[in-house]
N, C-alpha and C. Protein backbone atom coordinates (compact mmCIF):
# COMPACT_ATOMS: atom_id res chain seq x y z
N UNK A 1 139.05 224.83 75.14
CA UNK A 1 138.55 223.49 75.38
C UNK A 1 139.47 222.47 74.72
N UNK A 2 140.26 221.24 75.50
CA UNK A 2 141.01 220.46 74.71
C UNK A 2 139.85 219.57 73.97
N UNK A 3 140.29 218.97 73.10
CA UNK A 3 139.85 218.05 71.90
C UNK A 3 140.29 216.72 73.23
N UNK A 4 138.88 215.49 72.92
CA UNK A 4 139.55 214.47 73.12
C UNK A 4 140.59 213.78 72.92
N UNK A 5 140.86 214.04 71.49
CA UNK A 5 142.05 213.05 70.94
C UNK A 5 143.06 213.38 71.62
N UNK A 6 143.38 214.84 72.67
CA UNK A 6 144.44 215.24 73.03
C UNK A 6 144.98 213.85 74.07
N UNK A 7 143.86 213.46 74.98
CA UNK A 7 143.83 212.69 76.02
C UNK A 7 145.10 211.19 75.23
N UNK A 8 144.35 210.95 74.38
CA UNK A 8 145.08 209.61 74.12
C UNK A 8 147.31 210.24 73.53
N UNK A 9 146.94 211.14 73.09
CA UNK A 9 147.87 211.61 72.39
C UNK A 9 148.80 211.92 73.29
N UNK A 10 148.77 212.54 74.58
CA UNK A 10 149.89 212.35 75.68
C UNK A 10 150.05 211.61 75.96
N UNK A 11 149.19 210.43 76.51
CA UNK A 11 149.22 209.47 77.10
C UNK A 11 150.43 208.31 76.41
N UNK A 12 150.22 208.69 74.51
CA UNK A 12 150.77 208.14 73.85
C UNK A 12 152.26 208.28 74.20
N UNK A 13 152.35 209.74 74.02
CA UNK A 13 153.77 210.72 74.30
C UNK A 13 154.62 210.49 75.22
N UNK A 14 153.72 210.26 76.48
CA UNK A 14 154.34 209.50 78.14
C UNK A 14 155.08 208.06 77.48
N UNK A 15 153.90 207.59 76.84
CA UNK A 15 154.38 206.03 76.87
C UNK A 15 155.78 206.04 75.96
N UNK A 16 155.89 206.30 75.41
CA UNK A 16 156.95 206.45 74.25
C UNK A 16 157.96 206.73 74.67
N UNK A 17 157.93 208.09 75.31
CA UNK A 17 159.04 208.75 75.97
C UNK A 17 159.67 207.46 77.34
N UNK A 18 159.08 207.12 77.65
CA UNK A 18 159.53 206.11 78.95
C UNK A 18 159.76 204.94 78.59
N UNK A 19 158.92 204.53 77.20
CA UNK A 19 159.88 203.25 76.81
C UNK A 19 161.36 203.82 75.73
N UNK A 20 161.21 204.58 75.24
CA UNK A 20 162.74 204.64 74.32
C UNK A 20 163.96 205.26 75.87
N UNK A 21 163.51 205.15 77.03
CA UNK A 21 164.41 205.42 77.72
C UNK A 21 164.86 204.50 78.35
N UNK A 22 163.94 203.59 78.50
CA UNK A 22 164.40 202.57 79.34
C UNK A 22 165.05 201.98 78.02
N UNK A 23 164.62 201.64 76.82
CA UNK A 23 165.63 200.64 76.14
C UNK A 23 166.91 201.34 75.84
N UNK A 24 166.96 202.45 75.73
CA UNK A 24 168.73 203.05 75.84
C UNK A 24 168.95 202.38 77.41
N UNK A 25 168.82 202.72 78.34
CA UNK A 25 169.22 202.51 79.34
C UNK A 25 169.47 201.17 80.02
N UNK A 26 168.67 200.04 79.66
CA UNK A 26 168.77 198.77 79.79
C UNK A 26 169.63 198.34 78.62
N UNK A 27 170.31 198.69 77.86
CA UNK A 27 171.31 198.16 76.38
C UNK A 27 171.76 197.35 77.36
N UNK A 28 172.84 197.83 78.16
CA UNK A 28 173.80 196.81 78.79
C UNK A 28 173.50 195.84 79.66
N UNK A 29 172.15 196.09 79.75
CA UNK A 29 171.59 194.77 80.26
C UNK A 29 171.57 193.29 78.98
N UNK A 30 171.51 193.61 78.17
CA UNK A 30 171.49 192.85 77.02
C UNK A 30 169.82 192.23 76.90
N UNK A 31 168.95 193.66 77.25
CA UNK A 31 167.69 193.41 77.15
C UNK A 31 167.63 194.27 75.41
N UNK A 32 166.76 193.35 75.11
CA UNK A 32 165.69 193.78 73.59
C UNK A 32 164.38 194.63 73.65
N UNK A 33 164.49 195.19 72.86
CA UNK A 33 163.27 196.36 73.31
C UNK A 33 162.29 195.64 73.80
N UNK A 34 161.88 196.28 74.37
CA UNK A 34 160.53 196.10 75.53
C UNK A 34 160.39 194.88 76.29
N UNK A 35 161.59 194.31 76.10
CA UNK A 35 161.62 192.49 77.13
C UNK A 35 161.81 193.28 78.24
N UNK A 36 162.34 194.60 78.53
CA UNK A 36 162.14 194.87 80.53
C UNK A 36 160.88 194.87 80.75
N UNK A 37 159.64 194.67 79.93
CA UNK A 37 158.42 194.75 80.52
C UNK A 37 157.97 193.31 81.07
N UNK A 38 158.27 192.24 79.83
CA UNK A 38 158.44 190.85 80.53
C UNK A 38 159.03 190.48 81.37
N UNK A 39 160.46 190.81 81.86
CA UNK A 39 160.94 190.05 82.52
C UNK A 39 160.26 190.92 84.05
N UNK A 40 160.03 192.32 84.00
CA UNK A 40 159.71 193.07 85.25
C UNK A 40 158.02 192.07 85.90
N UNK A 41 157.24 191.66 84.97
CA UNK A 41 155.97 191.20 85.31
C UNK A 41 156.59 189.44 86.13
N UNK A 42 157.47 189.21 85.22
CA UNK A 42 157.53 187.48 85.66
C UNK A 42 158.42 187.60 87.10
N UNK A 43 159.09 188.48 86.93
CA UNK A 43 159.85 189.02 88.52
C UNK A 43 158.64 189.08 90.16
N UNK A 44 157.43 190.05 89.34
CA UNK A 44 156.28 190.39 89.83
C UNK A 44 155.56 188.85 90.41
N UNK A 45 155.79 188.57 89.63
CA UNK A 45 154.89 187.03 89.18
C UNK A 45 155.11 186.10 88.99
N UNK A 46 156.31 185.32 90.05
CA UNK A 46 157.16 184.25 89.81
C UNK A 46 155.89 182.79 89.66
N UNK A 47 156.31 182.26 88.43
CA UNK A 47 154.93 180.80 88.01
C UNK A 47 154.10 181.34 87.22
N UNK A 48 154.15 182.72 86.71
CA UNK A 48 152.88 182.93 85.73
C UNK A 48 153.44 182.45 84.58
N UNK A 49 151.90 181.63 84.00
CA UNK A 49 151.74 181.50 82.30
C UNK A 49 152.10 182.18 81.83
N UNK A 50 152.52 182.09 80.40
CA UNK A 50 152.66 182.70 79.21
C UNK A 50 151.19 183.84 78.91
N UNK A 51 150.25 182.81 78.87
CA UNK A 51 148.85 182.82 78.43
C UNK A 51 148.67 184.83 79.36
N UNK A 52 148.70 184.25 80.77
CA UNK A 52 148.20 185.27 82.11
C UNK A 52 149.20 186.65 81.38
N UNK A 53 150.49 186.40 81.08
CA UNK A 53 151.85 187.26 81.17
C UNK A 53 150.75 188.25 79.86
N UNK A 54 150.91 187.81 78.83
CA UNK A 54 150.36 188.71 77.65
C UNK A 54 149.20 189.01 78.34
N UNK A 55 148.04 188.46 78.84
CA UNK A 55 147.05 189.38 78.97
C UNK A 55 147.43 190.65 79.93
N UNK A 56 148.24 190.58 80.53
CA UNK A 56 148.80 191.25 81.32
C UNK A 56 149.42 192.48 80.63
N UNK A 57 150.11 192.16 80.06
CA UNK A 57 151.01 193.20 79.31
C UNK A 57 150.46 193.68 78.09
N UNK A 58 149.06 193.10 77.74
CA UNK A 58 148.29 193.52 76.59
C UNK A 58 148.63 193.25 75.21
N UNK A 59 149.37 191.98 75.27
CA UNK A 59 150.12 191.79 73.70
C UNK A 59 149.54 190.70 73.21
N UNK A 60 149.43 189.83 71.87
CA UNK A 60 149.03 188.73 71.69
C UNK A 60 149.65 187.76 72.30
N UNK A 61 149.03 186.43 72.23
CA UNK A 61 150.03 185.12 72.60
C UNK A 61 151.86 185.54 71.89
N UNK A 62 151.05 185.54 70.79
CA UNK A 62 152.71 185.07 69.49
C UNK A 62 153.50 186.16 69.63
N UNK A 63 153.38 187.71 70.30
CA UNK A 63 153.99 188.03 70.32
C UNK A 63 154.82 188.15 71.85
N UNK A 64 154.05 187.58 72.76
CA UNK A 64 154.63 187.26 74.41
C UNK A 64 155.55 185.78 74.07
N UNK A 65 155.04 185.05 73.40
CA UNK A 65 156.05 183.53 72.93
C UNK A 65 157.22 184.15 72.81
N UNK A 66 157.32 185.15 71.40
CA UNK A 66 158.84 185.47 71.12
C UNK A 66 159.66 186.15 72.08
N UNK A 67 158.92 187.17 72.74
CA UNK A 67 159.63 187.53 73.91
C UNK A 67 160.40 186.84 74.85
N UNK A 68 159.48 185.72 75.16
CA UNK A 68 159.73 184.96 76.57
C UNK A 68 160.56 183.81 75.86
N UNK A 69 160.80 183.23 75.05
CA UNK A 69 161.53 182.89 73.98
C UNK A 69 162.90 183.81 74.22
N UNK A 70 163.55 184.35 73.68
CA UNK A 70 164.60 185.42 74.09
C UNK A 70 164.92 185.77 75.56
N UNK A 71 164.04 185.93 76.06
CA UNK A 71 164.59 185.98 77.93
C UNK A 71 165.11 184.86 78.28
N UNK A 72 164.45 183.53 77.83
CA UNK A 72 164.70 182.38 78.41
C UNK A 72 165.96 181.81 77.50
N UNK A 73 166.56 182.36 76.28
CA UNK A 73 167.65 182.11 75.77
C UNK A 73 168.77 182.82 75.91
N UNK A 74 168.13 183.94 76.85
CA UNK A 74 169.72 185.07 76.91
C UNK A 74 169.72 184.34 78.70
N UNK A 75 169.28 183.79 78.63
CA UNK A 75 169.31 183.39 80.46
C UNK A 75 168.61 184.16 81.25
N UNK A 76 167.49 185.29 81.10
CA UNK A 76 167.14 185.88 82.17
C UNK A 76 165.89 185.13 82.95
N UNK A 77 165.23 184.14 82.31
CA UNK A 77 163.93 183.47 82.63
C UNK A 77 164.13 182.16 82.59
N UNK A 78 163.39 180.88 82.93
CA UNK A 78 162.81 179.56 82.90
C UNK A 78 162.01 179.44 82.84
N UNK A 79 161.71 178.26 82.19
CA UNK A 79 160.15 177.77 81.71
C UNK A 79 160.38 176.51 83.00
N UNK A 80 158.93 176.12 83.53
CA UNK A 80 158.93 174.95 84.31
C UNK A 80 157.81 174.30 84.21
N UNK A 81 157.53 172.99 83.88
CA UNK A 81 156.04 172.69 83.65
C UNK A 81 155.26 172.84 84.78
N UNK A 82 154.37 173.43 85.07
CA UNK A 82 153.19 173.08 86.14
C UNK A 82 152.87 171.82 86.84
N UNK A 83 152.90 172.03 88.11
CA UNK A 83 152.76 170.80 88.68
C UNK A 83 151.22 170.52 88.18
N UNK A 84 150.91 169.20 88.10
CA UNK A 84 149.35 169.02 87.76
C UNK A 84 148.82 168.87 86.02
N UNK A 85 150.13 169.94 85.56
CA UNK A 85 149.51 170.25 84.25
C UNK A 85 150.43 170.44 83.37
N UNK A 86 151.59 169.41 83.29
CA UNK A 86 152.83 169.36 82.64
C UNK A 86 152.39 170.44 80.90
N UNK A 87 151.23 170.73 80.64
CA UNK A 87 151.11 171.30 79.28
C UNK A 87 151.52 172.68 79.91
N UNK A 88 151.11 172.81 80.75
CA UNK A 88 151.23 174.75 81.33
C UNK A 88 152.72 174.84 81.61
N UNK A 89 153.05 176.08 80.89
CA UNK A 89 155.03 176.29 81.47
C UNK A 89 155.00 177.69 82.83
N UNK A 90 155.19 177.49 83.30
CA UNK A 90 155.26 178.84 84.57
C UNK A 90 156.50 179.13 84.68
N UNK A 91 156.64 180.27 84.25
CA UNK A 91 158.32 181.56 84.26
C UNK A 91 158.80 182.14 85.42
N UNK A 92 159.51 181.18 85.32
CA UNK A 92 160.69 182.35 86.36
C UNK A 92 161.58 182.72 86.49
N UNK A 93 162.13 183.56 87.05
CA UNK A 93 163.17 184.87 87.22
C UNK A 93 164.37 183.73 86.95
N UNK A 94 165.72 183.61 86.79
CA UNK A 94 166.48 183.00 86.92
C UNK A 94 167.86 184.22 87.80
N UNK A 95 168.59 183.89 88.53
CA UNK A 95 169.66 184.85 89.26
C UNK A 95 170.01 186.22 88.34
N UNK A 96 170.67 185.68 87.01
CA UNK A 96 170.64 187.01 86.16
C UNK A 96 169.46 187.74 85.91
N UNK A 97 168.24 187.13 85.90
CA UNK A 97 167.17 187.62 85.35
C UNK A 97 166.44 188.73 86.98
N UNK A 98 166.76 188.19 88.13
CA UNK A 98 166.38 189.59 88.95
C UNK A 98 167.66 190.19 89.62
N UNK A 99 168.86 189.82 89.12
CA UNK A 99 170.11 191.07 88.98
C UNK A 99 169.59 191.95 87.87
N UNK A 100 168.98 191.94 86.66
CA UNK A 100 168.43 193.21 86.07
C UNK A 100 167.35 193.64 86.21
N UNK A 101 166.44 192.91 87.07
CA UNK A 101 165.02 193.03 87.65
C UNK A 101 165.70 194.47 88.39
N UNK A 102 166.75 194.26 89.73
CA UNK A 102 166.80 195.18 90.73
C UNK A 102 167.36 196.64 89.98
N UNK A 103 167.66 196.57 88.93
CA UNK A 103 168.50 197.86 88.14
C UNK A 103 167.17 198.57 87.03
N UNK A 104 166.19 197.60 87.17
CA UNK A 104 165.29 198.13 86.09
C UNK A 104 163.77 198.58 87.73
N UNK A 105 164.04 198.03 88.13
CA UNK A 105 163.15 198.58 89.19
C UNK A 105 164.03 200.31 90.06
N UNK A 106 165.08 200.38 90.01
CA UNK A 106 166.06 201.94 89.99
C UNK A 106 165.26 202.58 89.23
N UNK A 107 165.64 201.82 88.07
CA UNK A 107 164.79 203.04 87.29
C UNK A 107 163.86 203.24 86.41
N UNK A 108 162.15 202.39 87.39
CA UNK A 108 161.25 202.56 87.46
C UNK A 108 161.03 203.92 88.57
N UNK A 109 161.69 203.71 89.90
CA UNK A 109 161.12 204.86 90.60
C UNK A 109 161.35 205.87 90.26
N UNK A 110 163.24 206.26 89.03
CA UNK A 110 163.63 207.47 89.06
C UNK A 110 162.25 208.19 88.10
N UNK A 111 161.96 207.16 87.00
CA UNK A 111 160.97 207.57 85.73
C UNK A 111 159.20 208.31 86.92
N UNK A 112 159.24 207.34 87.88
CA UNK A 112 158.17 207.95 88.50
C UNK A 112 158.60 209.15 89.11
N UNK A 113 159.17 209.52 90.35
CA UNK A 113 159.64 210.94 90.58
C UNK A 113 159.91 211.82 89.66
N UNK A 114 160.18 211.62 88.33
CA UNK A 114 160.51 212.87 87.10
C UNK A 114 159.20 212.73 86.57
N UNK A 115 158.15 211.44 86.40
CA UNK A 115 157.46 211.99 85.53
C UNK A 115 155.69 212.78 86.40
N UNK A 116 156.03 212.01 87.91
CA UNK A 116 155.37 212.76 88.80
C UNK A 116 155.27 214.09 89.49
N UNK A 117 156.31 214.35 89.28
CA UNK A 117 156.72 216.16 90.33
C UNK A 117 155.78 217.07 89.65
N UNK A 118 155.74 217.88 91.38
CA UNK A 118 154.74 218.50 91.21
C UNK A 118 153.48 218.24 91.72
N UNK A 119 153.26 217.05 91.36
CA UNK A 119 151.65 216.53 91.38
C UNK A 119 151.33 216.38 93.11
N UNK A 120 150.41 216.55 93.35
CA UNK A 120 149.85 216.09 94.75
C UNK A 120 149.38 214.89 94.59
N UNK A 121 149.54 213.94 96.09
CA UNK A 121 148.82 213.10 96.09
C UNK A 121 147.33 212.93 95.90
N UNK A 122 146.90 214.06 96.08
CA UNK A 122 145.39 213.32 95.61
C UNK A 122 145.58 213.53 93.69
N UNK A 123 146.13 214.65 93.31
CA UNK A 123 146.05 214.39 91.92
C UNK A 123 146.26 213.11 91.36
N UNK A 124 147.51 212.82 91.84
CA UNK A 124 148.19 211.37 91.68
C UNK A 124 147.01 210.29 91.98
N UNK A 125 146.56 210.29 92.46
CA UNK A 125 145.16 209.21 92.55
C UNK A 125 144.07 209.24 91.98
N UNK A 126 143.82 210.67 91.53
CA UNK A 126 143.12 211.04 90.31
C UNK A 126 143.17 210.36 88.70
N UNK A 127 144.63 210.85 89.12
CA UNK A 127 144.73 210.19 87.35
C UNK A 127 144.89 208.72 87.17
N UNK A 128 145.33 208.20 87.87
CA UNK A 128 145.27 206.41 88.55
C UNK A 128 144.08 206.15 88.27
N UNK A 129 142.91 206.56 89.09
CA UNK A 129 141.67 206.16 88.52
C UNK A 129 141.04 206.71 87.57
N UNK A 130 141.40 207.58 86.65
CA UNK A 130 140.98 208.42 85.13
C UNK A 130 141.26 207.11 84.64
N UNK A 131 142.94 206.57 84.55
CA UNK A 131 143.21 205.63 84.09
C UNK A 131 142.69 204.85 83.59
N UNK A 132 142.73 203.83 85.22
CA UNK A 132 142.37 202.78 85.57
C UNK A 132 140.66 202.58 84.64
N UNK A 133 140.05 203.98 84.64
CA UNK A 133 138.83 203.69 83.82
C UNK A 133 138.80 203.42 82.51
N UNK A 134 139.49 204.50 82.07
CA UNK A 134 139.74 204.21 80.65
C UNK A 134 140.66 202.97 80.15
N UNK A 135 141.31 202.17 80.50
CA UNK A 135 141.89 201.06 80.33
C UNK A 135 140.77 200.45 80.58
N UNK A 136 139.67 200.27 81.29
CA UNK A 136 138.65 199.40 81.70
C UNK A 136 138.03 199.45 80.37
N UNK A 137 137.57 200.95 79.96
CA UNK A 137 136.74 200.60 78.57
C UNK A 137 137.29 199.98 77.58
N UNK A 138 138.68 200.23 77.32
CA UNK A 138 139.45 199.69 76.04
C UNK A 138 139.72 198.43 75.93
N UNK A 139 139.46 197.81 77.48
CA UNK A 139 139.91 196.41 77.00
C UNK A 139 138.66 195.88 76.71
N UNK A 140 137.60 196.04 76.91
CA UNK A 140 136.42 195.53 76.05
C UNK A 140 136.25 195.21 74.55
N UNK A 141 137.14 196.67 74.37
CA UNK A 141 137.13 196.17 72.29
C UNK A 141 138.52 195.73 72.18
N UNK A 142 139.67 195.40 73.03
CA UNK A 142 140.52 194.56 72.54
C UNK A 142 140.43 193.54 72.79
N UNK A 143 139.77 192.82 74.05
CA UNK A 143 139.33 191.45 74.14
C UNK A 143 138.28 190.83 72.91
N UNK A 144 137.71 192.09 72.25
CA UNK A 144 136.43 191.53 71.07
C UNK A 144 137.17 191.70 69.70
N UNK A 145 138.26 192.66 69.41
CA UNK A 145 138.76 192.84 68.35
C UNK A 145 139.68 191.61 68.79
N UNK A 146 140.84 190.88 69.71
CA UNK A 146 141.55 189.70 69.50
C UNK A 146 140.97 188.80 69.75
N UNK A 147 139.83 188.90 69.65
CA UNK A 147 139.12 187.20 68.94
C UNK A 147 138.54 187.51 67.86
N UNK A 148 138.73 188.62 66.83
CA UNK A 148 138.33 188.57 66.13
C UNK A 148 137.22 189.30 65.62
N UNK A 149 137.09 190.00 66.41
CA UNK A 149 135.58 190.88 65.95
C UNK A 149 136.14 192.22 65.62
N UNK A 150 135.20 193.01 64.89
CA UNK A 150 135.29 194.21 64.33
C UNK A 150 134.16 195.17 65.27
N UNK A 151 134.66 196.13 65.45
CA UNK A 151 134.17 197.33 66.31
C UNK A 151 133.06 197.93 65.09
N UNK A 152 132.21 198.86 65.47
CA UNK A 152 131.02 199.12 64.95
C UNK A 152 131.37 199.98 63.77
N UNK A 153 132.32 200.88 64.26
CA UNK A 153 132.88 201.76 63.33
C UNK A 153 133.25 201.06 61.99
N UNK A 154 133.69 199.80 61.85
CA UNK A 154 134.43 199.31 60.69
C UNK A 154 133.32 198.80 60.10
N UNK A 155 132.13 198.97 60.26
CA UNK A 155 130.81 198.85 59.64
C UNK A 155 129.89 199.37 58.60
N UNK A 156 130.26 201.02 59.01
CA UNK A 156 130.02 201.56 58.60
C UNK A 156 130.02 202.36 57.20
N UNK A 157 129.77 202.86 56.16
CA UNK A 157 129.97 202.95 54.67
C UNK A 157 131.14 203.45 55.19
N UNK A 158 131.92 203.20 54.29
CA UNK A 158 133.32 204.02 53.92
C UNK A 158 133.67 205.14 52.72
């Protein structure tokens, strides 16, 4: 019988393994660790907020600022005020910024074919929606833990 904790603990293992590959592999892009995840969403999402981008990518404000901060100083992004709402900045791709979009989307599919084989399509849709659920529950206590609240557990005697 696996142990739950196993579940999070690959999942961890996947994630890890696919980001320390892409940041060797994007070096010569003159991307900073994990900015291929920003610039790949604002590529996705030409005009998204700052605000939308982190909830997206699951990070705080301050730490999507510094990011998008650095894209937009190595040249891969722009800030543009919102029509309507000169306070809102909406990001977008700039020419360099989806010349490494198209080299980091390469090798998004190669990471999917290696880290998929094997699998059948219905498995493959299986675990999509295992996922997709469990990301559903977790963002409940990270939307309540980043405003500030404490989960039940941290309640409890210690």
């Amino acid at each position: 019988m696996i142990e739950k904790k196993e579940v999070l603990r690959e999942i961890g293992m996947i994630a890890r393994c696919l980001d320390s590959i892409s940041n060797v592999e994007f070096q010569h892009l003159n991307l900073s660790r994990g900015q291929y995840l920003y610039l790949y969403r604002i590529c996705e999402n030409p005009g998204i907020i700052p605000n939308q981008l982190a909830e997206m990518i699951k990070v705080d404000r301050t730490t999507a600022a510094r990011a998008i901060s650095k894209l937009e100083a190595d040249g891969f992004i722009v800030k543009k005020s919102a029509l309507g709402n000169k306070k809102n900045k909406q990001l977008y791709p700039t020419e360099a910024g989806l010349d490494a979009w198209a080299f980091i989307q390469k090798e998004g599919v190669h990471s999917d074919q290696v880290t998929l084989e094997g699998l059948t399509e219905e498995e493959i849709e299986l675990a999509v929606g295992l996922l997709r659920r469990m990301r559903h529950n977790i963002e409940v206590d990270w939307k309540f833990v980043k405003k500030g609240g404490r989960r039940a557990y941290m309640n409890e005697s210690e």
